[in-house]
PDB file of N, CA and C in Angstrom:
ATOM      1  N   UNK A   1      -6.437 -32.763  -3.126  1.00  0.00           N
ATOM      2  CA  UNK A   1      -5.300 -32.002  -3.623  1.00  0.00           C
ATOM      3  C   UNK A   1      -4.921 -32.543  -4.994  1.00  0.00           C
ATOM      4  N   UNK A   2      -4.894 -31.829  -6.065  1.00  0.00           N
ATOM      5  CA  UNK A   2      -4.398 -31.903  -7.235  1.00  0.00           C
ATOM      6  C   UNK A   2      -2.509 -32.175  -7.331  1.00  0.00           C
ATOM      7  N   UNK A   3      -2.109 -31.395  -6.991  1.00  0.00           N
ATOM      8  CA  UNK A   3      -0.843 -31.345  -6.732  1.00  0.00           C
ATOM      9  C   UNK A   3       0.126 -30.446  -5.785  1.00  0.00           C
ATOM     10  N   UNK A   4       1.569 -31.179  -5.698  1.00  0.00           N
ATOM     11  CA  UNK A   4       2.248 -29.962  -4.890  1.00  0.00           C
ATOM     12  C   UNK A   4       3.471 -29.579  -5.797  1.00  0.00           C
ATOM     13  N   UNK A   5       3.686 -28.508  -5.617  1.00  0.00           N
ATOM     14  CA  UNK A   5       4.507 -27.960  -6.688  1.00  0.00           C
ATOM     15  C   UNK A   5       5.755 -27.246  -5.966  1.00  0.00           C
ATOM     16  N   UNK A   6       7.120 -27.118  -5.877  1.00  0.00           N
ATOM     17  CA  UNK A   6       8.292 -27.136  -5.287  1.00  0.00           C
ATOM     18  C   UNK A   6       9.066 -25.992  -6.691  1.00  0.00           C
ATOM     19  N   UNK A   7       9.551 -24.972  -5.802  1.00  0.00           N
ATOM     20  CA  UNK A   7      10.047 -23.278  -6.552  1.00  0.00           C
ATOM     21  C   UNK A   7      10.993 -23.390  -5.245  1.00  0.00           C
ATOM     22  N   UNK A   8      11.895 -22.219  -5.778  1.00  0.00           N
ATOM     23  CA  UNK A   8      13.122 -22.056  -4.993  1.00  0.00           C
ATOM     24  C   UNK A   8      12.841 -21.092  -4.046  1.00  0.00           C
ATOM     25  N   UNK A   9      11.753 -20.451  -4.033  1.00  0.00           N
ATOM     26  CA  UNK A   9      11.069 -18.984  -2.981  1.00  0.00           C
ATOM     27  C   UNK A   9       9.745 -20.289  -2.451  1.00  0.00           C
ATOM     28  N   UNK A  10       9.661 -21.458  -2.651  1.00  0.00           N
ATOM     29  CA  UNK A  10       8.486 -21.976  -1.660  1.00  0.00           C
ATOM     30  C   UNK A  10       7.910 -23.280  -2.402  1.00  0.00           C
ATOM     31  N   UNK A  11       6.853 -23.589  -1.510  1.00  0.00           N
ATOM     32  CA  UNK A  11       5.696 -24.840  -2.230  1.00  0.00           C
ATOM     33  C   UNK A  11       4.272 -24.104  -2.133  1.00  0.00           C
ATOM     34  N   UNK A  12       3.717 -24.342  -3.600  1.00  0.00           N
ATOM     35  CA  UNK A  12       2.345 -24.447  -4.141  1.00  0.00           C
ATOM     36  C   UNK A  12       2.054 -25.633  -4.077  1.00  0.00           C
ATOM     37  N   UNK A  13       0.730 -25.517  -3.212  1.00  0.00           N
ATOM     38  CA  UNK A  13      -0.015 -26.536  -3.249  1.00  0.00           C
ATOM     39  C   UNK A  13      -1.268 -26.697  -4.304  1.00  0.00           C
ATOM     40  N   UNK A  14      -1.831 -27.017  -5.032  1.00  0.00           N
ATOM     41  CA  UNK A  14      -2.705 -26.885  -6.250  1.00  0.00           C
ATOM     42  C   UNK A  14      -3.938 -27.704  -5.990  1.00  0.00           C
ATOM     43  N   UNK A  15      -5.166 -26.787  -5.894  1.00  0.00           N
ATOM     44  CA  UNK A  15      -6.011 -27.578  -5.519  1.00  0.00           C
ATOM     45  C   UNK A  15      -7.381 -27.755  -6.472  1.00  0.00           C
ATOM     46  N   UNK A  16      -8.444 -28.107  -6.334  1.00  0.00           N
ATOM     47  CA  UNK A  16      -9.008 -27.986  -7.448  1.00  0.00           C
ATOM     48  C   UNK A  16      -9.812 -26.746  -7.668  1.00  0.00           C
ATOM     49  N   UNK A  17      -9.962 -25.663  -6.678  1.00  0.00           N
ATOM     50  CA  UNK A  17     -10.321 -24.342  -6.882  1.00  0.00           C
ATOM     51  C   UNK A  17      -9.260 -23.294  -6.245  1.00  0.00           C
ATOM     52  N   UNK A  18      -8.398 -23.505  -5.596  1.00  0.00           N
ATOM     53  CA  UNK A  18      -7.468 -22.879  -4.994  1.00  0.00           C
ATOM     54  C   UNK A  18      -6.036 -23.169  -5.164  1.00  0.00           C
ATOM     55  N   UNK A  19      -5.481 -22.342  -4.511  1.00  0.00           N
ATOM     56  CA  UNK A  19      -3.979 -22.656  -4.092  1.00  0.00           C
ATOM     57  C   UNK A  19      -3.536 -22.565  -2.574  1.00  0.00           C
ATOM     58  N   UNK A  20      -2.503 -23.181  -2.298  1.00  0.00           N
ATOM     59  CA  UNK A  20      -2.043 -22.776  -0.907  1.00  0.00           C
ATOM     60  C   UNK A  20      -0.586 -22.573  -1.143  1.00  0.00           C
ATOM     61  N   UNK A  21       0.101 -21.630  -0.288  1.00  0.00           N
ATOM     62  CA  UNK A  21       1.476 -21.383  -0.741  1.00  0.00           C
ATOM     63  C   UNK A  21       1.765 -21.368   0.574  1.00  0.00           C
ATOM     64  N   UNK A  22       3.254 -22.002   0.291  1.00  0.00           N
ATOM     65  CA  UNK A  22       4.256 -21.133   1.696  1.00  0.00           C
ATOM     66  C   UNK A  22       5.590 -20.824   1.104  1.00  0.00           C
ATOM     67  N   UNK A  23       5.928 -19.802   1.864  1.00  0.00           N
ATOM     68  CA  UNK A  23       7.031 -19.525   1.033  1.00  0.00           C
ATOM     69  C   UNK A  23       8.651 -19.520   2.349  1.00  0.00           C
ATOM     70  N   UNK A  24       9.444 -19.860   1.753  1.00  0.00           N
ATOM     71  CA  UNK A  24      10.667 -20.328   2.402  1.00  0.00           C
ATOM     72  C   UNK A  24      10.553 -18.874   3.509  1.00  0.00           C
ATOM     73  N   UNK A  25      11.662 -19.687   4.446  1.00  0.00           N
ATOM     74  CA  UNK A  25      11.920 -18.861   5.474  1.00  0.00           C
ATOM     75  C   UNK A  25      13.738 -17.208   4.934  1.00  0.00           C
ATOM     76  N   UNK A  26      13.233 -16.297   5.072  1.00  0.00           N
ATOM     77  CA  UNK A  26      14.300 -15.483   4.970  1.00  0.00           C
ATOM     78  C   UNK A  26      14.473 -14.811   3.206  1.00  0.00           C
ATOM     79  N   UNK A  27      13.480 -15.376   2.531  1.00  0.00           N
ATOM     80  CA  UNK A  27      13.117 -14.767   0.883  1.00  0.00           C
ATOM     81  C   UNK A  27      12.539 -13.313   1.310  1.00  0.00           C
ATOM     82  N   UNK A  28      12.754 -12.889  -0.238  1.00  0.00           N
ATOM     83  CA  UNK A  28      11.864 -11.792  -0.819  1.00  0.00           C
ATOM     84  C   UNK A  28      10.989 -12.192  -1.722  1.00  0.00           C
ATOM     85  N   UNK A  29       9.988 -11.920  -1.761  1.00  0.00           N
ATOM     86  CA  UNK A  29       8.744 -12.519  -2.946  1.00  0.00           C
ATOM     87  C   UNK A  29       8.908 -11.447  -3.376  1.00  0.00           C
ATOM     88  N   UNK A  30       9.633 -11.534  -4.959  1.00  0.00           N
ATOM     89  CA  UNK A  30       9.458 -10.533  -6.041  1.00  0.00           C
ATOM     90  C   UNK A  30       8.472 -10.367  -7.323  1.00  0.00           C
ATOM     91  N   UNK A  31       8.219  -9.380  -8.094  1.00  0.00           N
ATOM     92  CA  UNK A  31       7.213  -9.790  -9.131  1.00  0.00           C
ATOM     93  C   UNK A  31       7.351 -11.026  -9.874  1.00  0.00           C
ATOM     94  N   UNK A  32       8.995 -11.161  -9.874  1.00  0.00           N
ATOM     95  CA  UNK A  32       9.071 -12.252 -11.251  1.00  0.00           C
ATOM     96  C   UNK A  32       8.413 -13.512 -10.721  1.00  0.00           C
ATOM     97  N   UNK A  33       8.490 -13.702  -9.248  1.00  0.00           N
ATOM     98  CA  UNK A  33       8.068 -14.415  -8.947  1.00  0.00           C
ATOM     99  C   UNK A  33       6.479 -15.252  -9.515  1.00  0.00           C
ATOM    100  N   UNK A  34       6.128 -14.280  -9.783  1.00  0.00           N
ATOM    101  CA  UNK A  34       4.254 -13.953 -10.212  1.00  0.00           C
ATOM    102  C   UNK A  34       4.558 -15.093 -11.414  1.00  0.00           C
ATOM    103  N   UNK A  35       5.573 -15.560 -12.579  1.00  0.00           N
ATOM    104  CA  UNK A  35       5.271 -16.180 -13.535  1.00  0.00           C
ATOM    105  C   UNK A  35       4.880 -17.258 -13.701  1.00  0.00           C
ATOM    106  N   UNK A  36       5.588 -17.822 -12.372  1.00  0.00           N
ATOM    107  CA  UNK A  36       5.400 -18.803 -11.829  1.00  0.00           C
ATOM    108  C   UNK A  36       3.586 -19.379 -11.574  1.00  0.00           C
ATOM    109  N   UNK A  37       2.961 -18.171 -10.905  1.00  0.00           N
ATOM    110  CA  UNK A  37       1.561 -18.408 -10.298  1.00  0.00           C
ATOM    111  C   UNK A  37       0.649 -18.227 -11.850  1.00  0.00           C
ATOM    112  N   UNK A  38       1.253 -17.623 -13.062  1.00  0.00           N
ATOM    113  CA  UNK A  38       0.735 -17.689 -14.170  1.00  0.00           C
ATOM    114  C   UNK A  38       0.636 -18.465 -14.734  1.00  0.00           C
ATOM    115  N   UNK A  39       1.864 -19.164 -14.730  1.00  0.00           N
ATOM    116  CA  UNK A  39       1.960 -20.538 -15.539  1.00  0.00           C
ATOM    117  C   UNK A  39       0.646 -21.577 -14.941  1.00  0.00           C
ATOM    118  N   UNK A  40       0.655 -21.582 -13.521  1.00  0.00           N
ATOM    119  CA  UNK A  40      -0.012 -22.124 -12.953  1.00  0.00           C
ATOM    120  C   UNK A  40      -1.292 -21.685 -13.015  1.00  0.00           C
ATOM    121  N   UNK A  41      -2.255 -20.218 -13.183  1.00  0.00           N
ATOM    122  CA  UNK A  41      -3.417 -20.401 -13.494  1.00  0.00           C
ATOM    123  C   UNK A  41      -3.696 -21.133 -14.634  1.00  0.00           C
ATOM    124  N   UNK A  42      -2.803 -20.766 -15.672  1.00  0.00           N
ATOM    125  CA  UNK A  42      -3.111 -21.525 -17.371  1.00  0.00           C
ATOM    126  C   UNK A  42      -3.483 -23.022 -16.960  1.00  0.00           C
ATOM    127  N   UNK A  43      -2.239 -23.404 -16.351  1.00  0.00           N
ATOM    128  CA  UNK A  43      -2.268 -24.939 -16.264  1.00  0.00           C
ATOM    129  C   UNK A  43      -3.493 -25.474 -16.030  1.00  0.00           C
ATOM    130  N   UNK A  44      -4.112 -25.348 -14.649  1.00  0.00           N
ATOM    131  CA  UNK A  44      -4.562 -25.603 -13.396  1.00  0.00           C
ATOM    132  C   UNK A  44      -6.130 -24.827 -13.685  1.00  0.00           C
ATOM    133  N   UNK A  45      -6.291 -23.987 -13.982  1.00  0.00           N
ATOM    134  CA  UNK A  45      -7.213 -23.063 -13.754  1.00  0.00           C
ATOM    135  C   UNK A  45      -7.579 -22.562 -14.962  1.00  0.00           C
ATOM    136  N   UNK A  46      -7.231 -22.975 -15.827  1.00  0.00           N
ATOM    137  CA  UNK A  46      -7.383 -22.236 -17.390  1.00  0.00           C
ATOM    138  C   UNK A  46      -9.414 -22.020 -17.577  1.00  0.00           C
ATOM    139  N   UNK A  47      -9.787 -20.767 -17.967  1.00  0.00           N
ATOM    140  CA  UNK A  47     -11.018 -20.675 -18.007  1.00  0.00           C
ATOM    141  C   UNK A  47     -11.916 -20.708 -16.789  1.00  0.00           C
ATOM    142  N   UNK A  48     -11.379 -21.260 -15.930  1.00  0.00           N
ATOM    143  CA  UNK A  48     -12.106 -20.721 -14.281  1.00  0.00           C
ATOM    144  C   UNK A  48     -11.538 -20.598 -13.167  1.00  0.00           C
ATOM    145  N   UNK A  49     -12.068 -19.424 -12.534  1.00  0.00           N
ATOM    146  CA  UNK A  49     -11.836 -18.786 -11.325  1.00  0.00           C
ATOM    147  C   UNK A  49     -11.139 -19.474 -10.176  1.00  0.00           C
ATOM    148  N   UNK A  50     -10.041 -18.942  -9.215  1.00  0.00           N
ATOM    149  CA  UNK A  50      -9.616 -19.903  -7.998  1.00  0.00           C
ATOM    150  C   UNK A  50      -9.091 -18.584  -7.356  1.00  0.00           C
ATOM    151  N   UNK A  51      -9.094 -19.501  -6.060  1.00  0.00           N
ATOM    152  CA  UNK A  51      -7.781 -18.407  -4.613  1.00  0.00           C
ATOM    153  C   UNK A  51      -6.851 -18.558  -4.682  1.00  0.00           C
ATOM    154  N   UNK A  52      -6.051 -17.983  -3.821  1.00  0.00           N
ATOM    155  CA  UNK A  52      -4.756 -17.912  -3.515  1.00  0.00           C
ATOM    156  C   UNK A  52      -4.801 -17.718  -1.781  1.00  0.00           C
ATOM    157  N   UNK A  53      -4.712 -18.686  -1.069  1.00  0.00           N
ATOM    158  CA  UNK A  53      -4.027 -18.765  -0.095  1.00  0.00           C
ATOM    159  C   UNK A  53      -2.658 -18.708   0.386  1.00  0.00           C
ATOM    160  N   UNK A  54      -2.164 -18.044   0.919  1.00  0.00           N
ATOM    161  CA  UNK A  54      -0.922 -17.869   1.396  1.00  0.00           C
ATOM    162  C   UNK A  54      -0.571 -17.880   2.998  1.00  0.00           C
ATOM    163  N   UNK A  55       0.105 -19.129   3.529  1.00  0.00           N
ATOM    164  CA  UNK A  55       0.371 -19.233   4.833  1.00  0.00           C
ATOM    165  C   UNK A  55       1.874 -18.640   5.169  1.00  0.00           C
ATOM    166  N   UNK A  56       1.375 -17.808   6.030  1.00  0.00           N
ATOM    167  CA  UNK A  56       2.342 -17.483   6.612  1.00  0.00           C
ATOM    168  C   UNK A  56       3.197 -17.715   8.005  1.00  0.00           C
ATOM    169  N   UNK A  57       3.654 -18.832   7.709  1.00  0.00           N
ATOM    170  CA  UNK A  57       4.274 -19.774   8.727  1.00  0.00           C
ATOM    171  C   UNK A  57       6.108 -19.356   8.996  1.00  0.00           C
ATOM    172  N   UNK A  58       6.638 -18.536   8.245  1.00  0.00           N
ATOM    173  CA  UNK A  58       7.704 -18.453   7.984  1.00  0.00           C
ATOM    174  C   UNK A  58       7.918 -16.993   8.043  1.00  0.00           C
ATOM    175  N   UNK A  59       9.162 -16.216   8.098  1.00  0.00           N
ATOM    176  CA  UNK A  59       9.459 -14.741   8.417  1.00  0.00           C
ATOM    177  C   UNK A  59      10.179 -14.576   6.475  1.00  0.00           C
ATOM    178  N   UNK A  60       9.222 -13.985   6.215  1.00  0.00           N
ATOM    179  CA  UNK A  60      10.185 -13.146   4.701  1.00  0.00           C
ATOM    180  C   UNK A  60       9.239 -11.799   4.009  1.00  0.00           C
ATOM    181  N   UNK A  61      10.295 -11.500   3.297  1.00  0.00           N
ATOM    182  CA  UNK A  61      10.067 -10.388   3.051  1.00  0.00           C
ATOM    183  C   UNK A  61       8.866 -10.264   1.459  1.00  0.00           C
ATOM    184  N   UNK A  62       7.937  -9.473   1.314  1.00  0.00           N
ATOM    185  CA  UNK A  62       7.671  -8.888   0.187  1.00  0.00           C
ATOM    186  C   UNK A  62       7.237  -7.790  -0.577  1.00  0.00           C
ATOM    187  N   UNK A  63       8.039  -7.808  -1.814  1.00  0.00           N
ATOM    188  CA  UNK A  63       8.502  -6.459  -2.242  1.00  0.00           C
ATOM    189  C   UNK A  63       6.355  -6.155  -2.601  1.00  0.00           C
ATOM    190  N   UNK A  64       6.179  -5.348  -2.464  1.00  0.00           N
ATOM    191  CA  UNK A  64       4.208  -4.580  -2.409  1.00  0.00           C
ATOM    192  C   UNK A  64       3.814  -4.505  -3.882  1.00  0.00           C
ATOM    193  N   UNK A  65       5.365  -4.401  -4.775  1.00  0.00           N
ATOM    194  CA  UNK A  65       4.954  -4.549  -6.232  1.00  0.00           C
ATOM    195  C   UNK A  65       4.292  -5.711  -6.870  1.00  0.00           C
ATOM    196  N   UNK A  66       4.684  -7.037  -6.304  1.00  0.00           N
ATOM    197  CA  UNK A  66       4.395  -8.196  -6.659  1.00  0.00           C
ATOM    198  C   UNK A  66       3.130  -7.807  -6.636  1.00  0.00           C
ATOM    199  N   UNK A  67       1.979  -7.281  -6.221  1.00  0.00           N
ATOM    200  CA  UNK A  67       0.634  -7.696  -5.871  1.00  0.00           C
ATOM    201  C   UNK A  67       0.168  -6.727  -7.636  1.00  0.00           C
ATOM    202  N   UNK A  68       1.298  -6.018  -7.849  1.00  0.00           N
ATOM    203  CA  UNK A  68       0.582  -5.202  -9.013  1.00  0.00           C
ATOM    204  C   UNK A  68       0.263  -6.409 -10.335  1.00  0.00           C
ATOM    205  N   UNK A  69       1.229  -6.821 -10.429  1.00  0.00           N
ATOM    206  CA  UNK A  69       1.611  -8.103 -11.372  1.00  0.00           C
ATOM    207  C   UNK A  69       0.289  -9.138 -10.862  1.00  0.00           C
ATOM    208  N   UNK A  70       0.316  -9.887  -9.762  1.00  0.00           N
ATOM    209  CA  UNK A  70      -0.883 -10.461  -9.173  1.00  0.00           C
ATOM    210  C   UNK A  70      -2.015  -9.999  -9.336  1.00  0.00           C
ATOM    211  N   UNK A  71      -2.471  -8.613  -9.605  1.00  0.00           N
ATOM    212  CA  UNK A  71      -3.865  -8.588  -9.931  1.00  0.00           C
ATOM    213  C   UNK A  71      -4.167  -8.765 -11.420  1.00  0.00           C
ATOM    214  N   UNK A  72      -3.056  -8.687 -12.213  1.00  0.00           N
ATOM    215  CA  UNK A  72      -2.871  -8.878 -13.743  1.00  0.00           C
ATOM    216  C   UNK A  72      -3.962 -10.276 -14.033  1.00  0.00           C
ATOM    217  N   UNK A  73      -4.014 -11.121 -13.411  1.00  0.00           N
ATOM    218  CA  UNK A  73      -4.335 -12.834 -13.359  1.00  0.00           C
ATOM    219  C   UNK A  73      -5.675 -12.759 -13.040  1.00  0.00           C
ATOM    220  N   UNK A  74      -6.818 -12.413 -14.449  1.00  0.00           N
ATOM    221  CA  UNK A  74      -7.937 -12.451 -14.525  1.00  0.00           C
ATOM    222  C   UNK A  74      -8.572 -13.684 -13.743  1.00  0.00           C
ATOM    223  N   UNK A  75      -8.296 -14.772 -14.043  1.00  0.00           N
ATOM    224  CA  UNK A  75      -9.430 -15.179 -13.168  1.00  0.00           C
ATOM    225  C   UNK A  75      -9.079 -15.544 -11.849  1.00  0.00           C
ATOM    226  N   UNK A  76      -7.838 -14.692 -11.369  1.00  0.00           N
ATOM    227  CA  UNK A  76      -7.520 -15.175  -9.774  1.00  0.00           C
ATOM    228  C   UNK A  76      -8.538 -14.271  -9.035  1.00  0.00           C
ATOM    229  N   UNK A  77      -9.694 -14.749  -8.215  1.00  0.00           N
ATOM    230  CA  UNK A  77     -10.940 -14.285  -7.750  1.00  0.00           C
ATOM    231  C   UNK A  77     -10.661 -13.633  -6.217  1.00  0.00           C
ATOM    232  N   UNK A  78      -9.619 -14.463  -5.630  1.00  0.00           N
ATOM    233  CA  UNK A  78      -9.622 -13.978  -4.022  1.00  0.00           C
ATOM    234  C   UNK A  78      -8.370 -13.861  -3.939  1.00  0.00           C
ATOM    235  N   UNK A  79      -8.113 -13.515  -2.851  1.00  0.00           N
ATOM    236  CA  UNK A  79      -6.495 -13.591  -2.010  1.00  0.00           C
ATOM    237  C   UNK A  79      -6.753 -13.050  -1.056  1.00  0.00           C
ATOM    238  N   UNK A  80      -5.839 -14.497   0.448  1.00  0.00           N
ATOM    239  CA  UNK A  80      -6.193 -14.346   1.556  1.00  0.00           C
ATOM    240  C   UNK A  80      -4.602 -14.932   2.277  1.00  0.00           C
ATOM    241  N   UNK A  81      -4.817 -14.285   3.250  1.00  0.00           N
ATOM    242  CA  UNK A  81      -3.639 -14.355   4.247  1.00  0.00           C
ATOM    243  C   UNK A  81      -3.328 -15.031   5.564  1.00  0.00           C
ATOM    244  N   UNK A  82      -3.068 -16.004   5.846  1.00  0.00           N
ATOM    245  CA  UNK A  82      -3.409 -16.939   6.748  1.00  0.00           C
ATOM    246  C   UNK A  82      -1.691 -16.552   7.867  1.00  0.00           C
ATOM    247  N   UNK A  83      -1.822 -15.935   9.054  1.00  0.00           N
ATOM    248  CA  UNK A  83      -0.472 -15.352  10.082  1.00  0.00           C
ATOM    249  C   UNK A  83      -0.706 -16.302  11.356  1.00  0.00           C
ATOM    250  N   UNK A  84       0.607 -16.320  11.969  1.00  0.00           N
ATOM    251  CA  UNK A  84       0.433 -17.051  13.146  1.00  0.00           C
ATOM    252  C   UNK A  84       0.081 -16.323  14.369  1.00  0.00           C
ATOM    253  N   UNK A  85       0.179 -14.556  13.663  1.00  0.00           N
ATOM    254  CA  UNK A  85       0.021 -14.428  14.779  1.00  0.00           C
ATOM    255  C   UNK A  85      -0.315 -12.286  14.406  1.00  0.00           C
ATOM    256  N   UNK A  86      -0.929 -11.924  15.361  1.00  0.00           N
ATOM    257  CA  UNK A  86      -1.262 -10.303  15.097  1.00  0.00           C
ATOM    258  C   UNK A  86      -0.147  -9.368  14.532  1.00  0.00           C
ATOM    259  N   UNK A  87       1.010 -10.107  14.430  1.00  0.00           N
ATOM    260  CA  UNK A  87       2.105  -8.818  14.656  1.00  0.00           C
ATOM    261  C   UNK A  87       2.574  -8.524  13.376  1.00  0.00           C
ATOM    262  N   UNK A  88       1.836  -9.356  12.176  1.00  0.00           N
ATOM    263  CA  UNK A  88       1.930  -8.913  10.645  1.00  0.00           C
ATOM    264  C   UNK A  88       0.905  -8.675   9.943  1.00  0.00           C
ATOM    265  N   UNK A  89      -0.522  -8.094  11.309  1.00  0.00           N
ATOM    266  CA  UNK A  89      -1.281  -7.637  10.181  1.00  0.00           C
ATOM    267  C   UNK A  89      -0.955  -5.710  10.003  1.00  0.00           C
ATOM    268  N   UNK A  90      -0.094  -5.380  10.370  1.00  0.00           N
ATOM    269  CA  UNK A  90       0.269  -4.026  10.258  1.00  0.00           C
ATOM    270  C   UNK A  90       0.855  -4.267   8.722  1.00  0.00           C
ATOM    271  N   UNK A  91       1.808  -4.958   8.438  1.00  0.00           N
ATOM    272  CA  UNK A  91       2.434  -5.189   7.026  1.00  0.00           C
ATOM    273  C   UNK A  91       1.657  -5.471   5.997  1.00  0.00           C
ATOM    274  N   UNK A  92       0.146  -6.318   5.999  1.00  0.00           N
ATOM    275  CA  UNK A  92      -1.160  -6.711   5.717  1.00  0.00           C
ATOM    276  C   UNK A  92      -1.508  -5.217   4.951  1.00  0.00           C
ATOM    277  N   UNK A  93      -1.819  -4.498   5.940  1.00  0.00           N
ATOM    278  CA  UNK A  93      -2.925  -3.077   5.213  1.00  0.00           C
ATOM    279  C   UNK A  93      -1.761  -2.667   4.192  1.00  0.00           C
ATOM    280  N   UNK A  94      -0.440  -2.581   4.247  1.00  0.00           N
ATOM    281  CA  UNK A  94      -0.137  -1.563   3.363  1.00  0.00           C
ATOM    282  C   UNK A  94      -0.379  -2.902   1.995  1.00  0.00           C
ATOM    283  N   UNK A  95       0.209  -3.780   2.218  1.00  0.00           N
ATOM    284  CA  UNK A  95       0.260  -4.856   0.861  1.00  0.00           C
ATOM    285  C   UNK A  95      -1.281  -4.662   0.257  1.00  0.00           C
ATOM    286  N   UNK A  96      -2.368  -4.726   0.695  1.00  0.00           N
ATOM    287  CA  UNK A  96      -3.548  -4.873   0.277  1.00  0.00           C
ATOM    288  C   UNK A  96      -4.011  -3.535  -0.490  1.00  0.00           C
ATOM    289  N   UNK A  97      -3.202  -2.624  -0.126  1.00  0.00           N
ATOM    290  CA  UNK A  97      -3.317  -1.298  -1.027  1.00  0.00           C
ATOM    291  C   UNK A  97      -3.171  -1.710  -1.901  1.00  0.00           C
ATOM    292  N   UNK A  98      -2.228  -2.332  -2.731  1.00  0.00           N
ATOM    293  CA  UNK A  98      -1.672  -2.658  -4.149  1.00  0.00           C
ATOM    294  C   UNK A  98      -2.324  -4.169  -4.866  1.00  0.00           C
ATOM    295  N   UNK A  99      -3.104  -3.980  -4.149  1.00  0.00           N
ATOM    296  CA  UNK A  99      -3.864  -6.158  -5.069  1.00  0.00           C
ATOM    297  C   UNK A  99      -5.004  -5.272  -5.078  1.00  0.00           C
ATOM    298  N   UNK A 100      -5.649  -5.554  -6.342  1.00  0.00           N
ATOM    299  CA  UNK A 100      -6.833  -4.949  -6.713  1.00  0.00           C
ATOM    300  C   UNK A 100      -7.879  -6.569  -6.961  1.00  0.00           C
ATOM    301  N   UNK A 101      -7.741  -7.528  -6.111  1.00  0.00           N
ATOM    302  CA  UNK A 101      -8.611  -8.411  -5.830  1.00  0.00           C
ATOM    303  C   UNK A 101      -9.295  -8.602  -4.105  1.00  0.00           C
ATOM    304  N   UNK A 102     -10.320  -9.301  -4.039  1.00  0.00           N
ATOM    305  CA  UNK A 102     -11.046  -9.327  -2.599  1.00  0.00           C
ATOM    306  C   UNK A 102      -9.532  -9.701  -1.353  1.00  0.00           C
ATOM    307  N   UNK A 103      -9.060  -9.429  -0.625  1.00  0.00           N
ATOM    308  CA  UNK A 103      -8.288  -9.612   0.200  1.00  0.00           C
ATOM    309  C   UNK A 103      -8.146  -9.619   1.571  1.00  0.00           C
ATOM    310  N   UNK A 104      -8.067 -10.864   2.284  1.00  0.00           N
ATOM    311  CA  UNK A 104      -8.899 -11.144   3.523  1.00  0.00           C
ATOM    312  C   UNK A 104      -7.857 -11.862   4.453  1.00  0.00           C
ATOM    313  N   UNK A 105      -7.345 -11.387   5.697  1.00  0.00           N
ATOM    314  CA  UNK A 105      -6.462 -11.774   6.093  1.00  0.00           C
ATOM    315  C   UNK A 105      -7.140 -12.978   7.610  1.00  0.00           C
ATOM    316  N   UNK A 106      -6.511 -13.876   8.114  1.00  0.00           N
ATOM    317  CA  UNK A 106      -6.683 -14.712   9.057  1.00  0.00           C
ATOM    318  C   UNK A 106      -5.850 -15.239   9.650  1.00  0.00           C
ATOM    319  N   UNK A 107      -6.023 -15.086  11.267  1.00  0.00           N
ATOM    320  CA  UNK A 107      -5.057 -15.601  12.073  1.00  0.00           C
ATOM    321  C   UNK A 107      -5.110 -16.957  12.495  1.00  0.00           C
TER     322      UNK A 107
END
């Protein structure tokens, strides 16, 4: 692990080809949110490719726009969805409409 990184919607974890996120319990993940994960490809990732893992350990909300902004982030290569459990991959298909990167969900 490269680093962990602490935002008021969650912790990024920074790794040396990926990310792992969780995001607080009872948020909305909004686009602006996304500047955040920008700053962080530059940083972290500047000139090559990484994931985005996202655990979903926690109940919150997100707005489907964020993913438009998220595919903006040329060299973010994957995005995948890690649930505790079946009853949010219904919320899954519609979000994945709007990320125009590989998107792969896991329970």
């Amino acid at each position: 692990m490269v680093k962990t990184l602490h935002f008021e919607f969650g912790e990024i974890r920074v790794f040396q080809s990926f990310v792992v996120v969780v995001m607080k319990e009872g948020i909305t993940v909004k686009p602006e949110h996304n500047d955040d994960l920008v700053n962080i490809s530059e940083k972290y990732f500047k000139d090559k490719p990484f994931g985005y893992i996202t655990y979903r350990k926690n109940s919150y909300a997100v707005n489907p726009m964020v993913y438009l902004k998220t595919s903006e982030i040329e060299n973010l290569v994957a995005f995948a969805v890690v649930c505790k459990d079946e009853l949010n991959i219904g919320n899954l298909e519609v979000e994945k409409m709007f990320l125009k990167k590989p998107f792969k969900q896991f329970i």
